[in-house]
Protein backbone atom coordinates (compact mmCIF):
# COMPACT_ATOMS: atom_id res chain seq x y z
CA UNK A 1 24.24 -12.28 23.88
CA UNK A 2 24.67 -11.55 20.03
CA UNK A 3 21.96 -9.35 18.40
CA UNK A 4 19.80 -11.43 16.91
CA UNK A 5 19.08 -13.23 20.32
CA UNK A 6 18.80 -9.53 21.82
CA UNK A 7 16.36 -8.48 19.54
CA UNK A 8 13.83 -11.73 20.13
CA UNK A 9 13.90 -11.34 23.74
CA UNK A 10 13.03 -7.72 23.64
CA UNK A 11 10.54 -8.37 20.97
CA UNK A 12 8.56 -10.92 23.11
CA UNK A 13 9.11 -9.17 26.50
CA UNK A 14 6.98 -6.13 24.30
CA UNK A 15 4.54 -8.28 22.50
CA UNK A 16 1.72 -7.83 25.18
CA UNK A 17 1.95 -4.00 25.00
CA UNK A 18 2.16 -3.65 21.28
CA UNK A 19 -1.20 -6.00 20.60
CA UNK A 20 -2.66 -3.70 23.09
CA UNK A 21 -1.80 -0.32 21.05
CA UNK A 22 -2.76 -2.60 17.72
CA UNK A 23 -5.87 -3.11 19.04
CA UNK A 24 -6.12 0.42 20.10
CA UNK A 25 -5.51 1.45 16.71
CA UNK A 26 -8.18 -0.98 15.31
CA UNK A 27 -10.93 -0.29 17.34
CA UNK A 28 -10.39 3.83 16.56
CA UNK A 29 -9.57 3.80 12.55
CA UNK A 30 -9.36 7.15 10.58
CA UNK A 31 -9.39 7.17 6.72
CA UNK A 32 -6.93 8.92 4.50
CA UNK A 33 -5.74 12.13 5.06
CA UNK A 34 -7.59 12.37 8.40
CA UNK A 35 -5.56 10.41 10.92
CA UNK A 36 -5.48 13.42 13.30
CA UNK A 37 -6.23 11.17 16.19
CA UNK A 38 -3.87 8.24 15.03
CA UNK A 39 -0.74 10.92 14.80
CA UNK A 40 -1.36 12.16 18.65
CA UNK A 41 -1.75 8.57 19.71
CA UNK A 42 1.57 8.16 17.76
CA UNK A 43 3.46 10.73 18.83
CA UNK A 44 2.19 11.25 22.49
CA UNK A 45 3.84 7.27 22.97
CA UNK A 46 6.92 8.52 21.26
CA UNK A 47 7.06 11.75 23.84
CA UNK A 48 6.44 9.09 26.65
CA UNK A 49 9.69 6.93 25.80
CA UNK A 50 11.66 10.03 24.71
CA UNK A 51 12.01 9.69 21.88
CA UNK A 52 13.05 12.79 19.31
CA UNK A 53 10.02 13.05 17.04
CA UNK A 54 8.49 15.74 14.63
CA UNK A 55 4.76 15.83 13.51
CA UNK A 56 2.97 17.72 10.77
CA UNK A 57 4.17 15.74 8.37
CA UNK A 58 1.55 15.75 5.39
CA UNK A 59 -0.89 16.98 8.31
CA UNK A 60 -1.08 13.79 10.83
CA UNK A 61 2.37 12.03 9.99
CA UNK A 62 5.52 11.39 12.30
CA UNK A 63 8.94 11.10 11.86
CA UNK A 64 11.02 9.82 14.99
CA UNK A 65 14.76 9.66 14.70
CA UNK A 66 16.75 7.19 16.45
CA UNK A 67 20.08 8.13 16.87
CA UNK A 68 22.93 5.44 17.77
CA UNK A 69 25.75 5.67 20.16
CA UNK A 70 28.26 5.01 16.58
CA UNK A 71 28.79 6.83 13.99
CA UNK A 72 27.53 5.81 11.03
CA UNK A 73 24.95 6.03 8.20
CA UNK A 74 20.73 6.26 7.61
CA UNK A 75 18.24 3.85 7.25
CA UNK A 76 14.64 4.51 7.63
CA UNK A 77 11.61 2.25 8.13
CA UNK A 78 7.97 2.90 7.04
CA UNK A 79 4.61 2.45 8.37
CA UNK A 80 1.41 3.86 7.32
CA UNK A 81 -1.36 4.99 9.76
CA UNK A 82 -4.76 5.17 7.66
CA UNK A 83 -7.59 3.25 7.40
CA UNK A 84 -10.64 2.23 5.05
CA UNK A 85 -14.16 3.08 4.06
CA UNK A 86 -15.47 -0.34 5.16
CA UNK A 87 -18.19 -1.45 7.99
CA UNK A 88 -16.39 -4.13 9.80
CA UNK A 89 -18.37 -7.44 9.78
CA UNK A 90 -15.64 -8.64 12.74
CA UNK A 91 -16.90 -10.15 16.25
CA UNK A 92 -14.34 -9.64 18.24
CA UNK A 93 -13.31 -7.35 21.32
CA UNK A 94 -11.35 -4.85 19.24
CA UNK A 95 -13.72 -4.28 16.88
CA UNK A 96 -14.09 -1.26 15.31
CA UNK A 97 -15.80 1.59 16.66
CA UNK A 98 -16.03 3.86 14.23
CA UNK A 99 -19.39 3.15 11.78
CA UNK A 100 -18.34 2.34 7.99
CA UNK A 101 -14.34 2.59 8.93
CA UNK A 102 -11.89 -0.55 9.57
CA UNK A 103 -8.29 -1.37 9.40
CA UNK A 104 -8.81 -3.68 7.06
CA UNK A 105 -5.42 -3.38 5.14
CA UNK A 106 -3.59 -4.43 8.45
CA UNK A 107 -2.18 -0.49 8.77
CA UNK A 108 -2.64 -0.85 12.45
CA UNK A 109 -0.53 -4.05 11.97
CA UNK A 110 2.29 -1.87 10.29
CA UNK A 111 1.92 0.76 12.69
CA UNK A 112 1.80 -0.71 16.37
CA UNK A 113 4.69 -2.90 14.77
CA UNK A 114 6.97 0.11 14.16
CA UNK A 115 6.19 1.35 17.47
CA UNK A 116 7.52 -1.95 18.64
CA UNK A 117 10.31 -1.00 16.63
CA UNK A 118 11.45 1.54 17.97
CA UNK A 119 10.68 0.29 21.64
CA UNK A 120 13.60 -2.33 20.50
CA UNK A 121 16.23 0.40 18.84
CA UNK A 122 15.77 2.86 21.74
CA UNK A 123 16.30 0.02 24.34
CA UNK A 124 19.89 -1.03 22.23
CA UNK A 125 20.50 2.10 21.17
CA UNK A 126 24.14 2.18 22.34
CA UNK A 127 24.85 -1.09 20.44
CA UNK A 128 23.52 1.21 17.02
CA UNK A 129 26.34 2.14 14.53
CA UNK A 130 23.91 5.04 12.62
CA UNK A 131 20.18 6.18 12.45
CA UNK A 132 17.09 4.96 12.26
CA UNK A 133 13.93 7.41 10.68
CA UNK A 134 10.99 5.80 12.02
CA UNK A 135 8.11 7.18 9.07
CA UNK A 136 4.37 7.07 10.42
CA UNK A 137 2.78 7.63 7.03
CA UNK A 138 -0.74 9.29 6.54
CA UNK A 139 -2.67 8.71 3.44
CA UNK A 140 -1.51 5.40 1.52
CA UNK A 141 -5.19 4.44 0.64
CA UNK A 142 -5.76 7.10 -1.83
CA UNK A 143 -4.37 9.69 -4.43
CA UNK A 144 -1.84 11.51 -4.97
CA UNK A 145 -0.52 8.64 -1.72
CA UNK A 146 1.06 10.40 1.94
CA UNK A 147 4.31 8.86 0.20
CA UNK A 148 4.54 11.29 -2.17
CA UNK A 149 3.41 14.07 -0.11
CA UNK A 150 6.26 13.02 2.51
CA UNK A 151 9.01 12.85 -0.11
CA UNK A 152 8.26 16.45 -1.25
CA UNK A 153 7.84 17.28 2.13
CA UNK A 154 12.04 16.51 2.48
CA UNK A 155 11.43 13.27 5.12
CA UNK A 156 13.87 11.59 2.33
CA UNK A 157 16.37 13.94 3.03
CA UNK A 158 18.98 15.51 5.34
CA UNK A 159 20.34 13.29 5.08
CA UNK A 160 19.15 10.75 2.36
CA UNK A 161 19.32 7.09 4.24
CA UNK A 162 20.79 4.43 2.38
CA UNK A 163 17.73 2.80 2.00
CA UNK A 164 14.04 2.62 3.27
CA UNK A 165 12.39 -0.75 3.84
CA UNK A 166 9.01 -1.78 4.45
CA UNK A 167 6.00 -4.34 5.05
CA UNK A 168 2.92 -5.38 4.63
CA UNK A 169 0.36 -7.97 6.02
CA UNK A 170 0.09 -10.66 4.07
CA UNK A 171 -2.92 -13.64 5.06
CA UNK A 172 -2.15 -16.16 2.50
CA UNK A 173 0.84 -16.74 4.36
CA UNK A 174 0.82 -18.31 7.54
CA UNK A 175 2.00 -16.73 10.62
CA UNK A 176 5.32 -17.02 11.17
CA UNK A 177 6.37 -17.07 7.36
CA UNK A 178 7.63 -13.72 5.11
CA UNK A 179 8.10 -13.27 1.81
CA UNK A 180 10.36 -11.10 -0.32
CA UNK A 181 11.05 -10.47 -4.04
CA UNK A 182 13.56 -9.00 -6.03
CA UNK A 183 12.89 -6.22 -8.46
CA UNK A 184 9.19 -4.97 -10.20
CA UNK A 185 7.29 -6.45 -7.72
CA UNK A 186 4.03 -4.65 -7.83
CA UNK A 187 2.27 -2.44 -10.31
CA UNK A 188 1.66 0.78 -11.41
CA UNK A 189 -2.35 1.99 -11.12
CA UNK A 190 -4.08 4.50 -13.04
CA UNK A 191 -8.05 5.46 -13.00
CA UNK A 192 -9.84 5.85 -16.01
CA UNK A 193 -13.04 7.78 -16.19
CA UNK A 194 -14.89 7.80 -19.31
CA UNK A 195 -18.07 9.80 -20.24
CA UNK A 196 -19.82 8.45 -23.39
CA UNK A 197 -22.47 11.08 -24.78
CA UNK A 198 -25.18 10.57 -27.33
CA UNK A 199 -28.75 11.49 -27.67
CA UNK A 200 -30.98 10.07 -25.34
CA UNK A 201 -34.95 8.61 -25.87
CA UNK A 202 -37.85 6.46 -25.64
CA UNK A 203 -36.19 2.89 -25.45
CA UNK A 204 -38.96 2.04 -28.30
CA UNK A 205 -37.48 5.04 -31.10
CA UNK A 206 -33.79 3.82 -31.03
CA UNK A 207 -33.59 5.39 -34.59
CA UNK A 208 -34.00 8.65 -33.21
CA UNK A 209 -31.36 8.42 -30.56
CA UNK A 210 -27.87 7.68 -30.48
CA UNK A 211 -27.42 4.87 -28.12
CA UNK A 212 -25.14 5.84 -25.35
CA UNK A 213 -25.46 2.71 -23.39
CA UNK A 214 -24.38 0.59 -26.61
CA UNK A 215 -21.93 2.64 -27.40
CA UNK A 216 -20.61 1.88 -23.70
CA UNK A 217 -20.49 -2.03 -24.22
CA UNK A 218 -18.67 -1.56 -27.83
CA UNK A 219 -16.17 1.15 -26.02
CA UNK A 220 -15.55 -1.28 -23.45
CA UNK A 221 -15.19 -3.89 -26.01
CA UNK A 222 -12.99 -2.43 -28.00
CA UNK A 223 -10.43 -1.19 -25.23
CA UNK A 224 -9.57 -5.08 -23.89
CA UNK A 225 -7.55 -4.90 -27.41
CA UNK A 226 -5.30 -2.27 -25.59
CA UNK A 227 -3.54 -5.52 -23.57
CA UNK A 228 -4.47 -7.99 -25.89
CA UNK A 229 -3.45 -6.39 -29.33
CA UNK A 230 -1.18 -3.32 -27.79
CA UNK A 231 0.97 -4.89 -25.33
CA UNK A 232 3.96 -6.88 -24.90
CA UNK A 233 3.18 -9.90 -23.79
CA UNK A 234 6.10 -9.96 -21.44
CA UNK A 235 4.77 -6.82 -19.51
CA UNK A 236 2.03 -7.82 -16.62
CA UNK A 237 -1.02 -5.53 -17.71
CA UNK A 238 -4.53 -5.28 -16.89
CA UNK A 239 -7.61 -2.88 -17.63
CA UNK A 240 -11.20 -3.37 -15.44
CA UNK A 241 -13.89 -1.57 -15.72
CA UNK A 242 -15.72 -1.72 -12.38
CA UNK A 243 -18.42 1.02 -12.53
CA UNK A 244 -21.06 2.09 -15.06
CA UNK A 245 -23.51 4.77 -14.22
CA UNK A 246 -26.27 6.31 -16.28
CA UNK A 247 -27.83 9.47 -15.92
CA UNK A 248 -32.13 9.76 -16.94
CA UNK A 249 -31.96 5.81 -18.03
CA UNK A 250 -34.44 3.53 -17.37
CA UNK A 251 -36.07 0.42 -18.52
CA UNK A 252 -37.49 2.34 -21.81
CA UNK A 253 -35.16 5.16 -21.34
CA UNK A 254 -31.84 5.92 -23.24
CA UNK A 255 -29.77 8.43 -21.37
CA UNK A 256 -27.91 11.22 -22.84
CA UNK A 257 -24.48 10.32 -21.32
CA UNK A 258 -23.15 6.92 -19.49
CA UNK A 259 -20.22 7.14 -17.43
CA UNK A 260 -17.95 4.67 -16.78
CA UNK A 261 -14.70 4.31 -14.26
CA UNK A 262 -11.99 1.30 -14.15
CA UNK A 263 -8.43 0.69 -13.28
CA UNK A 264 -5.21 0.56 -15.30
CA UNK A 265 -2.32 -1.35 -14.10
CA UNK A 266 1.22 -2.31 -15.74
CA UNK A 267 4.75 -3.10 -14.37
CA UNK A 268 6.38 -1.17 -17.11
CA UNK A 269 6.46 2.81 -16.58
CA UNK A 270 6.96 3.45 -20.42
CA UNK A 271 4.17 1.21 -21.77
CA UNK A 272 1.91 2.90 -18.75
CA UNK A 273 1.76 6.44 -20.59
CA UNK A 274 1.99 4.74 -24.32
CA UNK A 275 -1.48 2.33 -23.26
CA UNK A 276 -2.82 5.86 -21.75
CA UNK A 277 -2.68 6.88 -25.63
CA UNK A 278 -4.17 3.99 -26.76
CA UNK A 279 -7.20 4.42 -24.48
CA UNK A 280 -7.67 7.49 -25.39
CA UNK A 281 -7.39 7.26 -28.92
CA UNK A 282 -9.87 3.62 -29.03
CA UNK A 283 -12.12 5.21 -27.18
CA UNK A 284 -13.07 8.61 -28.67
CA UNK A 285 -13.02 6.68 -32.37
CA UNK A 286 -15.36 3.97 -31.28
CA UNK A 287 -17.70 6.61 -29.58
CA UNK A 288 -17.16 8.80 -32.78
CA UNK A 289 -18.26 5.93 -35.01
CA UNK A 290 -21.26 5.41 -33.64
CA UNK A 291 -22.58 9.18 -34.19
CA UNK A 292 -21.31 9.73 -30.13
CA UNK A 293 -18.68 11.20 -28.72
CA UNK A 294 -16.36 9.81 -25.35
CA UNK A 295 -14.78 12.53 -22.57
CA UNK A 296 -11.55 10.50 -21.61
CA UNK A 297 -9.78 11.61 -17.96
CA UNK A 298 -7.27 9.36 -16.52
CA UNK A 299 -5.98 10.10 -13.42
CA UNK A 300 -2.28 8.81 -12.83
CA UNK A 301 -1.61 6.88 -9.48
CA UNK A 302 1.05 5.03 -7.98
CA UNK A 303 3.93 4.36 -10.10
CA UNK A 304 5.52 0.50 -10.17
CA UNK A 305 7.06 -0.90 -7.32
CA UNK A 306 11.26 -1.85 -7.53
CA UNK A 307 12.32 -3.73 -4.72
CA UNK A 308 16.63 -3.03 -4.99
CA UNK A 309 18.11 -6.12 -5.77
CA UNK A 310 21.14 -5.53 -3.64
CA UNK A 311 18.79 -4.06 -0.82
CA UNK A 312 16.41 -7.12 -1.40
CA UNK A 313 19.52 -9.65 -0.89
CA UNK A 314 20.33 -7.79 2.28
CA UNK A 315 16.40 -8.25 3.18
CA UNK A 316 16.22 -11.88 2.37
CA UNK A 317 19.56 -12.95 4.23
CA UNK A 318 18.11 -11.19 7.31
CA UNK A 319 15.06 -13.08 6.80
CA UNK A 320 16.73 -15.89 6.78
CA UNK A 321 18.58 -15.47 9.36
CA UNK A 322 16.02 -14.26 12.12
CA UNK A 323 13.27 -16.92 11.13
CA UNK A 324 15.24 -19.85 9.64
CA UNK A 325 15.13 -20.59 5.75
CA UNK A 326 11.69 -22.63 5.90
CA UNK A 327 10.08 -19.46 6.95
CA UNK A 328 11.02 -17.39 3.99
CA UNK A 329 9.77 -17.43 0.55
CA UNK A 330 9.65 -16.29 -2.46
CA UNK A 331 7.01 -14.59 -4.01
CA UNK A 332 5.20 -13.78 -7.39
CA UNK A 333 4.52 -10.51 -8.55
CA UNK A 334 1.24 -8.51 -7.63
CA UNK A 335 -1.02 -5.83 -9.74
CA UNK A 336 -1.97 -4.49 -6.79
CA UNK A 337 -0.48 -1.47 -5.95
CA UNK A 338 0.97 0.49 -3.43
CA UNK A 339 1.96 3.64 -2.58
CA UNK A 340 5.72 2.40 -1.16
CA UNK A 341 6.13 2.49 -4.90
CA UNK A 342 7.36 6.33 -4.61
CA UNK A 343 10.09 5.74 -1.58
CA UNK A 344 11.48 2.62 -4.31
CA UNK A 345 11.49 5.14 -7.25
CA UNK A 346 13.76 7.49 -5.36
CA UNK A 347 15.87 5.22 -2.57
CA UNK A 348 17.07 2.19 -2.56
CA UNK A 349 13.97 0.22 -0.85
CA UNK A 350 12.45 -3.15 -0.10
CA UNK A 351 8.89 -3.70 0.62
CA UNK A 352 8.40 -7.10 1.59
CA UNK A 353 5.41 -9.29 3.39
CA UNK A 354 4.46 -10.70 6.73
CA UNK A 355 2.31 -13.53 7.12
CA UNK A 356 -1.01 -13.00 8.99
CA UNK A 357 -2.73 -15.79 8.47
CA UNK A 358 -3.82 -18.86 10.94
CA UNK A 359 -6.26 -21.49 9.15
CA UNK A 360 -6.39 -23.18 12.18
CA UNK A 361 -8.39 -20.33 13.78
CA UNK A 362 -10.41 -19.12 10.91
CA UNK A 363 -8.15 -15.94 10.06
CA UNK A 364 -8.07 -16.47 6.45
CA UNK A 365 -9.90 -13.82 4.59
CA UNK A 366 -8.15 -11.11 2.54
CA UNK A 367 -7.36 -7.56 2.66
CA UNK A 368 -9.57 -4.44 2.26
CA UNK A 369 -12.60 -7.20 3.21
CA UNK A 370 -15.10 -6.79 6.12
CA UNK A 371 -14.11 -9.94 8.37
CA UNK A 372 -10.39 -9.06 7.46
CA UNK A 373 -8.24 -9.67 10.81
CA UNK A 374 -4.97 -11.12 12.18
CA UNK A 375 -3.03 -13.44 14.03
CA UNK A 376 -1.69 -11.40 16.32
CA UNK A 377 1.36 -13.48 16.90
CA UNK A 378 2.65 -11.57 13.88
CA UNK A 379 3.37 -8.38 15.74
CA UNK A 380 5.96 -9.56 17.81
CA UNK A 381 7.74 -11.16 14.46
CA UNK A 382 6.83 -7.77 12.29
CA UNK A 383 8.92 -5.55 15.40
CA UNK A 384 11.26 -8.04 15.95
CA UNK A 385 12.36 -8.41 11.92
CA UNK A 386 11.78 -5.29 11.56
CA UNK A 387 14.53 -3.96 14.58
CA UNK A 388 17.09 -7.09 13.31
CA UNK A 389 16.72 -5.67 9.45
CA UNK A 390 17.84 -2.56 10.17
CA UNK A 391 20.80 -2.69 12.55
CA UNK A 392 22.11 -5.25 9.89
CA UNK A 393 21.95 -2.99 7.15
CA UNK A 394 23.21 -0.55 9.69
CA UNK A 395 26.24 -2.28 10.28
CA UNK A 396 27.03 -3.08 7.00
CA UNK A 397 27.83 0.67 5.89
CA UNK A 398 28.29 2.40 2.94
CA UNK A 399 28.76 -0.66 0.16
């Protein structure tokens, strides 16, 4: 029986179990940072197919190593574990128990699929020519990301695989279907908090105030000329403000200070910190035109996203390979981010997507959303791919 075949009939003979620890994952989410519960679950079904594991990792992380009967080099595979600050809106029997927390980013997707994973590599490890790391990452929802933590942490090293892949739940592709693409592929994101301070007042005396809240809507004016008039038009860039708050304003009230929070996102790491200048500079000189003054703190977040061209080719091949060339496509780059950006800015890495979605039963609607769910169908393709991408890379070496 030649591998590929191997892995597909291991992959389905799990596919029961692993839906059950997905859902097990689902119904018992744990945001950023806290997934105390999620690494024991992890780890105590690592411990139970004996697995060599280590915990601790940025906290609640795991790390299992799979060692092969052959010599030969690294590869490691990531999953993260957390979940996010939303009420689920779901009716189903898995839903989430756990008030204002869901997986609604499909992390118990990625997660119950690399504990299929390694289910499959453990069960053929004699057949493996290397190693396979097995990362259960904490803390991709939210600054500074668990995959920066874990890289200073060492789980990059000792020794350094040859690459790390990973991927992500995708609905607007059907189940059954994955994408890939080569190079920038998602984008860098940066938050931007601006306080604006004037003199507040009596809505009536404007003259005797300096208008903070006007000064907002010129400030905010004035910085859309940082893609428009600033950028490249080649380079993918966006700024959004989503959030305006005002302290002591009312209907006949001017506050003393507004303050105001957005997003910056770019697929070009030296434009990123030369628009961070720009922002800066547009934004204290608009405030400081109008008598007011503007506080600017950005806080930097997850760098760009590189999927390795060669690694990428070795990705799509096995793609196409495992699930036939109609069920692999190509797609168009995201400013969304992600915080698999770090691994790709280190290693060789390929983060690429797995479809989700069924229209045919309603499971349509889009990440970080409250009736977010998916075809479950996926999880024996995301372990299955998964397993087959690595002992190909495996056996190719050193190249």
């Amino acid at each position: 029986m030649d591998m590929k075949t191997q892995i597909k009939k291991i992959a389905a003979k799990y596919k029961a179990e692993i839906i059950s620890h997905r859902r097990h994952l689902h119904m018992h989410p744990e945001l950023s940072f806290q997934e105390e519960n999620t690494g024991k679950y992890i780890a105590q079904f690592l411990t139970d197919l004996g697995i060599p594991h280590t915990t601790g990792w940025v906290e609640h992380g795991v790390v299992a190593t799979i060692e092969g009967a052959h010599d030969g080099p690294t590869i490691a595979l990531r999953g993260d574990i957390d979940a996010l600050p939303i009420q689920e809106a779901n009716d189903v029997a898995y839903k989430s128990t756990h008030k204002g927390k869901m997986h609604a980013c499909g992390h118990d997707v990625h997660t119950a699929s690399l504990m299929g994973v390694a289910k499959i590599l453990w069960e053929i490890k004699d057949q493996l020519r290397g190693t396979v790391r097995l990362i259960f990452q904490p803390g991709e929802e939210k600054l500074p990301g668990g995959a920066s933590l874990m890289i200073k942490e060492g789980v990059l090293a000792n020794p350094k695989p040859l690459a790390i892949y990973g991927q992500h739940v995708h609905p607007p592709l059907e189940v059954g279907k994955v994408g890939y693409r080569s190079g920038m592929y998602m984008a860098s994101a940066d938050e931007v908090y601006l306080t604006v301070n004037g003199r507040g007042g009596h809505g009536a005396l404007p003259h005797n105030c300096i208008d903070t809240v006007l000064m907002s809507a010129r400030i905010i004016e004035a910085l859309q000329a940082v893609v428009a008039r600033h950028c490249n038009p080649n380079i993918p860039s966006v700024l959004s403000f989503g959030k305006i708050n005002s302290e002591g304003g009312a209907t006949n009230v001017i506050p003393d200070t507004v303050r105001i929070e957005g997003t910056f996102r770019t697929m070009n790491e030296e434009w990123r910190y030369e628009a961070h200048k720009h922002i800066k500079r547009i934004a204290e000189h608009t405030a400081q035109a109008m008598g007011g003054t503007c506080d600017v703190d950005i806080h930097i977040g997850y760098p760009c996203l590189i999927n390795h061209p060669t690694e990428t080719d070795y990705v799509h091949q096995g793609m196409v390979d495992y699930l036939g060339e109609d069920n692999v496509v190509e797609l168009p780059i995201r400013l969304t981010a992600e915080d698999f950006s770090y691994y790709s800015q280190v290693s060789d890495a390929c983060f690429y997507r797995l479809g989700t979605g069924n229209k045919s039963k309603g499971i349509t609607s889009p990440v970080h959303t409250p009736t977010f769910d998916v075809d479950e169908d996926a999880l024996e393709i995301g372990m299955g791919l998964m397993a087959y991408l690595a002992v190909q890379r495996l056996d190719k070496g050193t190249v």
